[in-house]
Protein backbone atom coordinates (compact mmCIF):
# COMPACT_ATOMS: atom_id res chain seq x y z
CA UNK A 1 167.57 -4.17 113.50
CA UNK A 2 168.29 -5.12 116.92
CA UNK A 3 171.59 -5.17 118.53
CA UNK A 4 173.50 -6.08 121.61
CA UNK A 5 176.45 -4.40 121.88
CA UNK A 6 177.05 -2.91 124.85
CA UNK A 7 177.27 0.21 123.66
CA UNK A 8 173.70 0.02 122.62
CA UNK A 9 172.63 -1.31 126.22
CA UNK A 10 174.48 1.52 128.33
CA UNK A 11 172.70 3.87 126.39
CA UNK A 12 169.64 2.53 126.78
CA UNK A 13 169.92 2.76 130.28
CA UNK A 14 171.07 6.18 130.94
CA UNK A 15 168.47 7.41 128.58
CA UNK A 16 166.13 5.63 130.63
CA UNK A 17 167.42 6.78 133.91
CA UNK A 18 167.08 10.49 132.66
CA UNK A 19 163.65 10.13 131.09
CA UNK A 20 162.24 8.64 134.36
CA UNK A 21 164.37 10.73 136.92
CA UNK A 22 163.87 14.55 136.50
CA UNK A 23 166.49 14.97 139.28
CA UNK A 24 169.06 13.66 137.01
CA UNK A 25 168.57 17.33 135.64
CA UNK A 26 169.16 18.95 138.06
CA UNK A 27 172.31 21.16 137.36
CA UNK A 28 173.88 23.98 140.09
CA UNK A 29 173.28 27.12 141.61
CA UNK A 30 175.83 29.50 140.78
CA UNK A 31 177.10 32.20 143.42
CA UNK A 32 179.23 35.12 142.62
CA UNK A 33 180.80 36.89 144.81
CA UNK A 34 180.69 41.31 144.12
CA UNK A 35 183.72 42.76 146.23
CA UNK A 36 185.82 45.54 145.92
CA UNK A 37 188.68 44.19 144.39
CA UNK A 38 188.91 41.44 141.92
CA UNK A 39 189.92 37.86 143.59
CA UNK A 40 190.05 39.42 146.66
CA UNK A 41 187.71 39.06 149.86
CA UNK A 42 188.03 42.41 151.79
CA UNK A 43 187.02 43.91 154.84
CA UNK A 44 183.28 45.68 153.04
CA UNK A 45 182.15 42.90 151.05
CA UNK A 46 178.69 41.83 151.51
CA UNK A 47 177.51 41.31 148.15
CA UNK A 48 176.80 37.83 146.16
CA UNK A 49 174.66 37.25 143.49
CA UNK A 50 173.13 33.55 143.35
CA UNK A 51 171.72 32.55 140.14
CA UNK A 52 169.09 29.54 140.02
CA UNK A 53 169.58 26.81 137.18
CA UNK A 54 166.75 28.26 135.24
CA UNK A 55 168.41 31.55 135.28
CA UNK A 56 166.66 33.77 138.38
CA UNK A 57 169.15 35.94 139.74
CA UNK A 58 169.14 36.99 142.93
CA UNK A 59 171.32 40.19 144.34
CA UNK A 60 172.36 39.90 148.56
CA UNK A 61 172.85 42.76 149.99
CA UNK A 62 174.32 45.36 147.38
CA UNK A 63 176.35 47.24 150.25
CA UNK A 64 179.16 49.73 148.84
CA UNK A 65 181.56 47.15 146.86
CA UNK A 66 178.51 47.15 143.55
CA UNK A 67 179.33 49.90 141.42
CA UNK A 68 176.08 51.29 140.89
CA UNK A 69 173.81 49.78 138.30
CA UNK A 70 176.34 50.37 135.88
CA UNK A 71 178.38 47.96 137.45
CA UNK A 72 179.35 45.73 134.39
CA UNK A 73 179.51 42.33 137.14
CA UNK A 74 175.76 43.14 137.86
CA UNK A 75 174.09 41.64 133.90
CA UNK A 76 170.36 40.65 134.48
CA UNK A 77 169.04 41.04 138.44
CA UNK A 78 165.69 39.64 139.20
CA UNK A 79 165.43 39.82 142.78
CA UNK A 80 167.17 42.19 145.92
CA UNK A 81 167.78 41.17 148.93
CA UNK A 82 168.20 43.63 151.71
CA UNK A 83 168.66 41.61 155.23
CA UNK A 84 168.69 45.28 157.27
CA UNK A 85 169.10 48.56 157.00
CA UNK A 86 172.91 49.74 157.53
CA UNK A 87 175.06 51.31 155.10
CA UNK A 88 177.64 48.56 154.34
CA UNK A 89 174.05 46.55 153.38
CA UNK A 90 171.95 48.45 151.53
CA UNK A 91 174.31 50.95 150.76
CA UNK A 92 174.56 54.74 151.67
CA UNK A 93 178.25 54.87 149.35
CA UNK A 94 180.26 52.89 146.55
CA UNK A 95 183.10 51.94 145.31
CA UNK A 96 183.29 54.39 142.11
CA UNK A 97 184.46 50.85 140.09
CA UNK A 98 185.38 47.48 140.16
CA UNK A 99 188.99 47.21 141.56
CA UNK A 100 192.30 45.48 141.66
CA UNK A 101 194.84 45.56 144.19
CA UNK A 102 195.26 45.18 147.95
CA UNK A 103 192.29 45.70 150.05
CA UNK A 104 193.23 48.21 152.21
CA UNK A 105 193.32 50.60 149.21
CA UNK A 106 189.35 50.12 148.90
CA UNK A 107 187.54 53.51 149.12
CA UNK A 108 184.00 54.20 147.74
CA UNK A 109 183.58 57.97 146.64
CA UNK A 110 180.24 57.50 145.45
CA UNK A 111 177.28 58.80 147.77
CA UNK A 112 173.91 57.69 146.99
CA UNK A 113 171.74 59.01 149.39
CA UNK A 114 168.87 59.41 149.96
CA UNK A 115 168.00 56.89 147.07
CA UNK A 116 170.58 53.62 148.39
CA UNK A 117 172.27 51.66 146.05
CA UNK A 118 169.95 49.28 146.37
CA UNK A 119 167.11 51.26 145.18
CA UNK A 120 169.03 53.06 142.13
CA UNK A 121 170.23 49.25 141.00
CA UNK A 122 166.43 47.75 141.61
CA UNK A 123 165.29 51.14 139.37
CA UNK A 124 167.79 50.62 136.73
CA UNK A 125 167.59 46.50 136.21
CA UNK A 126 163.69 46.42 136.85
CA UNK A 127 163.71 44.23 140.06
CA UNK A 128 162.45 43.32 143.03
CA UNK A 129 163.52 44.08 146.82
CA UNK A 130 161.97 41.46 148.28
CA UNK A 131 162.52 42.39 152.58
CA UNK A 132 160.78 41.77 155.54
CA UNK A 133 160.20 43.98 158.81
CA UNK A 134 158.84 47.36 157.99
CA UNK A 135 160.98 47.72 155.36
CA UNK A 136 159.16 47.46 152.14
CA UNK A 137 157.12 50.19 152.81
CA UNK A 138 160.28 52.39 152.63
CA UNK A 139 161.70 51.05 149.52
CA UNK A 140 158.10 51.15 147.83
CA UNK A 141 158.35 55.33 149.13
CA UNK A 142 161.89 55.19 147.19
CA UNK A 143 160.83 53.72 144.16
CA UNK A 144 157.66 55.75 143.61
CA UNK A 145 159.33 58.83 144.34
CA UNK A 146 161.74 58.14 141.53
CA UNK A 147 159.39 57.06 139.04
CA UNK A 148 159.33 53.22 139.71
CA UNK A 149 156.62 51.01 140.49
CA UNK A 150 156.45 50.67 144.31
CA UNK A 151 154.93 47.27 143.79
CA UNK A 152 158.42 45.81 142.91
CA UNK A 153 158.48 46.33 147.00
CA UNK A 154 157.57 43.02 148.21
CA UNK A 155 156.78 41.71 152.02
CA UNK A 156 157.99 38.20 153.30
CA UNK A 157 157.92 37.90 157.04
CA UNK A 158 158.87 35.13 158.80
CA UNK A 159 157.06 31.88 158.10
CA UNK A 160 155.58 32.92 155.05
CA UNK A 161 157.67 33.07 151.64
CA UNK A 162 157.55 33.86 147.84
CA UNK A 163 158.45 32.55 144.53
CA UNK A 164 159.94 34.02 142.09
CA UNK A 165 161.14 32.34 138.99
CA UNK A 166 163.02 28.79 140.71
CA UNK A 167 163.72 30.27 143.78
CA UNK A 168 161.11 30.39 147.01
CA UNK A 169 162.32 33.23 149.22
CA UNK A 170 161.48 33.12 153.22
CA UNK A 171 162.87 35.37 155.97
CA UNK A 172 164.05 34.17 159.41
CA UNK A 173 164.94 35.98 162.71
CA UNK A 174 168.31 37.87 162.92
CA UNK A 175 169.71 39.27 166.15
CA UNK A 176 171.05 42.63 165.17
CA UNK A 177 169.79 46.12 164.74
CA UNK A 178 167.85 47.45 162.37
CA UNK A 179 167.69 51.30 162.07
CA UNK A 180 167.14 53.58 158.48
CA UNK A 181 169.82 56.08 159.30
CA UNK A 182 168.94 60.30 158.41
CA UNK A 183 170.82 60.61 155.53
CA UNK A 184 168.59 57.74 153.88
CA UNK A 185 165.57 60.03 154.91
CA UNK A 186 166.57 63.07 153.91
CA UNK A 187 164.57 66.21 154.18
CA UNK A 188 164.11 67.83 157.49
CA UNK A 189 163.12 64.78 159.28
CA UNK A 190 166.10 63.30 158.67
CA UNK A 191 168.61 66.17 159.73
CA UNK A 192 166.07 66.19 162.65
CA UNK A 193 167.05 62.31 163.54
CA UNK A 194 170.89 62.71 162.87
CA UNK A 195 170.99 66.05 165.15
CA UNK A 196 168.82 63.36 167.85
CA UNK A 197 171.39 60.43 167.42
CA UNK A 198 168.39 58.20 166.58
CA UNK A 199 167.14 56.15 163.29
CA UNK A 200 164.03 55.57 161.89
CA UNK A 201 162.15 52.37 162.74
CA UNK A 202 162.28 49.42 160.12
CA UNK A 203 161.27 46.18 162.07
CA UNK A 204 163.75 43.64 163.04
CA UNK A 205 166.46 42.61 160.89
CA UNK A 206 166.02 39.18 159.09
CA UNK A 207 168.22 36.53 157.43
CA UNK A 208 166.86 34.90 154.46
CA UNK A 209 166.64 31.00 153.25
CA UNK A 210 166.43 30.22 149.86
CA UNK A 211 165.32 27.15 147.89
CA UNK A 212 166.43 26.69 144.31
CA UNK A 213 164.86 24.65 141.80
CA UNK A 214 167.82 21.71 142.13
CA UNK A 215 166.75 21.43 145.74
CA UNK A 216 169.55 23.33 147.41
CA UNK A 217 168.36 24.83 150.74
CA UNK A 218 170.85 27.99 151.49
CA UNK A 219 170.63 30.13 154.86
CA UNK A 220 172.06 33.47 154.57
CA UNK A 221 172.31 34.89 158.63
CA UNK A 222 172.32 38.63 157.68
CA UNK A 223 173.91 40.46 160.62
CA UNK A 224 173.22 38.31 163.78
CA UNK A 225 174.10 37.11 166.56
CA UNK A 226 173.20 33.26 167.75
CA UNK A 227 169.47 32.51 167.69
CA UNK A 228 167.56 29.49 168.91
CA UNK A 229 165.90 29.40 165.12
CA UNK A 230 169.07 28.50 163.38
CA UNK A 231 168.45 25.10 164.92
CA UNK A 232 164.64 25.27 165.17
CA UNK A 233 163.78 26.66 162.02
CA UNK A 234 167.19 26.83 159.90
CA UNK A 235 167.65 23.10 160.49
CA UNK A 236 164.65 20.95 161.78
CA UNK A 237 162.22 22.60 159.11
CA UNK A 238 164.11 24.38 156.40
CA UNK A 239 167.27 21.63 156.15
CA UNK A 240 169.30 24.34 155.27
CA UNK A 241 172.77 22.47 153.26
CA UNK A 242 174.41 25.92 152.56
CA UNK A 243 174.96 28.85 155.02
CA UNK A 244 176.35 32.43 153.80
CA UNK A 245 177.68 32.80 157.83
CA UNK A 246 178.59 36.58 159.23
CA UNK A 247 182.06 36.41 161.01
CA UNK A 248 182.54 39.78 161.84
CA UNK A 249 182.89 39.99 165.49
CA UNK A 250 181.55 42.93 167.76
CA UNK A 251 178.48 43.63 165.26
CA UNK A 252 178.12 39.78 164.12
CA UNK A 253 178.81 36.53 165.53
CA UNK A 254 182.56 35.97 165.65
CA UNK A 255 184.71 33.00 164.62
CA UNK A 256 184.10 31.37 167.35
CA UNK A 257 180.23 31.96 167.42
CA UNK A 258 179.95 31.18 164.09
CA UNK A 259 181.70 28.28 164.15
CA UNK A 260 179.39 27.29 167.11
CA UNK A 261 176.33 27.82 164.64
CA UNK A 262 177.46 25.90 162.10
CA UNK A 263 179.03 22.72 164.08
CA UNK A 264 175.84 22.27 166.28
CA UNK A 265 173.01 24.27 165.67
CA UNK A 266 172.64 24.37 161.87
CA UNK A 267 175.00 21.51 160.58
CA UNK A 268 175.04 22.46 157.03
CA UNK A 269 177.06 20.40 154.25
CA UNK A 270 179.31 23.07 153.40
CA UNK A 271 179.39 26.96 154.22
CA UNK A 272 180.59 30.57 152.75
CA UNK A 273 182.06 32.88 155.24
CA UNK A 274 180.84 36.71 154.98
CA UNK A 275 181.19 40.03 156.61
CA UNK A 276 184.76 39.65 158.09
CA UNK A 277 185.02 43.57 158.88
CA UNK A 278 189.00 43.01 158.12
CA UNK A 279 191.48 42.47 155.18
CA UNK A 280 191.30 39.21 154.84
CA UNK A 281 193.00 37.65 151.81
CA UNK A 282 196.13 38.72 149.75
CA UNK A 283 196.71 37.59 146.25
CA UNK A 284 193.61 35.37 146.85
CA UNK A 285 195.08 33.33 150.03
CA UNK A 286 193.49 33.46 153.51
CA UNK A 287 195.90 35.66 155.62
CA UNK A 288 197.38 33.83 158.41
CA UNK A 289 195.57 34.76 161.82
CA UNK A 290 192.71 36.36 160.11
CA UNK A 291 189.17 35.53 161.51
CA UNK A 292 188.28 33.44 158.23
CA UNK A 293 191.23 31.63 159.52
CA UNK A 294 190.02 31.28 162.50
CA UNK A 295 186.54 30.15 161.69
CA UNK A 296 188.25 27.84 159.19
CA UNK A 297 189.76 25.70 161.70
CA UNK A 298 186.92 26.03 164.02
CA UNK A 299 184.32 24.79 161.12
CA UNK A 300 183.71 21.02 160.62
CA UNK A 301 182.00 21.68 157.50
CA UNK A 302 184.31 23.55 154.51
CA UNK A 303 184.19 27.23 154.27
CA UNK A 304 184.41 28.60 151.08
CA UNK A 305 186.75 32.12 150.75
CA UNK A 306 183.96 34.50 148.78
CA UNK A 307 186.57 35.78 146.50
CA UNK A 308 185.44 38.83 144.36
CA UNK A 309 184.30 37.71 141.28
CA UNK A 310 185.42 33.72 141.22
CA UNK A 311 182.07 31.88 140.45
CA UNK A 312 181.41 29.13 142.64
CA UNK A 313 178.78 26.22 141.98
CA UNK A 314 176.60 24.12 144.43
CA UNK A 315 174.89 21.22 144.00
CA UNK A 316 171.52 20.27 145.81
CA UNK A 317 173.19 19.11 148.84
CA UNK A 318 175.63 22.16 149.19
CA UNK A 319 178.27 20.45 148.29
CA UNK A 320 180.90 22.94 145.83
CA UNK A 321 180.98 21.80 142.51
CA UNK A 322 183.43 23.93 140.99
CA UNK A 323 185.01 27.00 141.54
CA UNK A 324 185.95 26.83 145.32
């Protein structure tokens, strides 16, 4: 039997449109934000974890605000992501657990050197660090030496990527430092360095861009200053939509910098603010006067406040979702 009702006809049609449009599957990447106190964004936090629509999940710079790989937030990690070297990055100390309260009470009693908390949470959840530079050769060193498979070290230098699960992973330039401190050495080589006032040599620092299986194209700067590829390569041939942007000031771009990235260099639809090196919310608002509130009002694209643990989701044009 054959019917008209309209009913019958919409639904028709929006079968139709799905069976013959895969895009109209397309759901959204999810990014969670690890600080050191819950619905907070405080002066340490680096971490986010971005999870693909078919479930990759990716861990950005682990710094000191992840608990370890007992950190309860952490669940499943497929990929790390180390943009450089430093402490507050790849982590020389944590926080001993996830935290409430104001941020100035943050402290992390938790040293994890030589190891990193990068390597002990790659060791522990079975994943990748997937870095540029010289610095997969040093986390392969880490992970053999503990009884991991230095494989789950990977390369990606600039213009070349990998895929892992939905996500293809590239690294572009940074303009920063990029030094493996003593204490990450250990042994007498590294007391040697420390006693110099020098670091190891790990290649330059990178930034990373991301493509997720719904299409969404997301630059994360790392530590940087402004570069000539966040318009050359960020923009004209990546299309990056979403940028995780470092406000920091004296060791990053500042507001104003960043701001200047964003507005003419790499125009993205929308962009999270990172790396503020100050307090920078209380009770989950911006503080008045605060760099994010400064780079706020200097963006012409929204910035999204990474709050610790609030769940925000993008679609394939960076646009938020939910959650912001």
């Amino acid at each position: 039997m054959q019917s008209n009702h309209p009913f019958f006809y919409f639904t028709a049609v929006l079968l139709s449109a799905l069976l013959f449009n895969p895009s109209a599957f397309a759901a959204d990447v999810k990014i969670t934000p690890l600080g050191s106190q819950e619905g907070e964004f405080c002066q340490l936090d680096r971490a986010l974890i971005f999870e693909d629509p078919d479930g990759t999940r990716i861990l950005y710079d682990p710094g000191r605000t992840v608990a370890g790989a007992d950190d309860p937030r952490l669940g499943k990690i497929d990929i790390i992501l180390v943009s450089h070297m430093h402490g507050d990055h790849v982590g020389d100390k944590h926080i001993a657990e996830p935290g409430s309260g104001e941020c100035k009470s943050t402290s992390f009693p938790v040293s994890v050197l030589p190891n990193t908390n990068t390597v002990n949470i790659a060791l522990a959840k079975g994943a990748k660090i997937i870095t540029g530079s010289e610095m997969p050769k040093f986390f392969a060193g880490k992970l053999k030496a503990l009884g991991g498979d230095p494989k789950n070290s990977q390369l990606v230098r600039f213009g070349a990527s990998r895929t892992v699960g939905g996500v293809t992973i590239t690294t572009v330039p940074a303009a920063h430092s990029n030094g493996i401190a003593g204490g990450m050495i250990g042994g007498d080589l590294g007391e040697m360095l420390n006693a110099a006032g020098l670091t190891a040599y790990a290649g330059p620092p990178t930034g990373y861009v991301l493509t997720f299986s719904n299409g969404l194209v997301a630059y994360l700067s790392g530590d940087t200053g402004i570069t000539a590829e966040q318009e050359s390569v960020v923009r004209d041939h990546y299309q990056a939509k979403l940028v995780v942007m470092n406000i920091g000031d004296t060791f990053t771009t500042g507001p104003r910098e960043a701001a200047w990235v964003i507005n003419n260099l790499v125009k993205p639809t929308a962009v999270i603010a990172s790396h503020a090196n100050q307090p920078s919310t209380s009770k989950g608002k911006v503080i008045p006067g605060t760099r994010i509130d400064n780079f706020s009002k200097l963006s012409q694209v929204p910035v999204h406040v990474p709050l610790s643990g609030r769940t925000m989701l993008f679609d394939g044009n960076g646009k938020c979702a939910k959650g912001c």
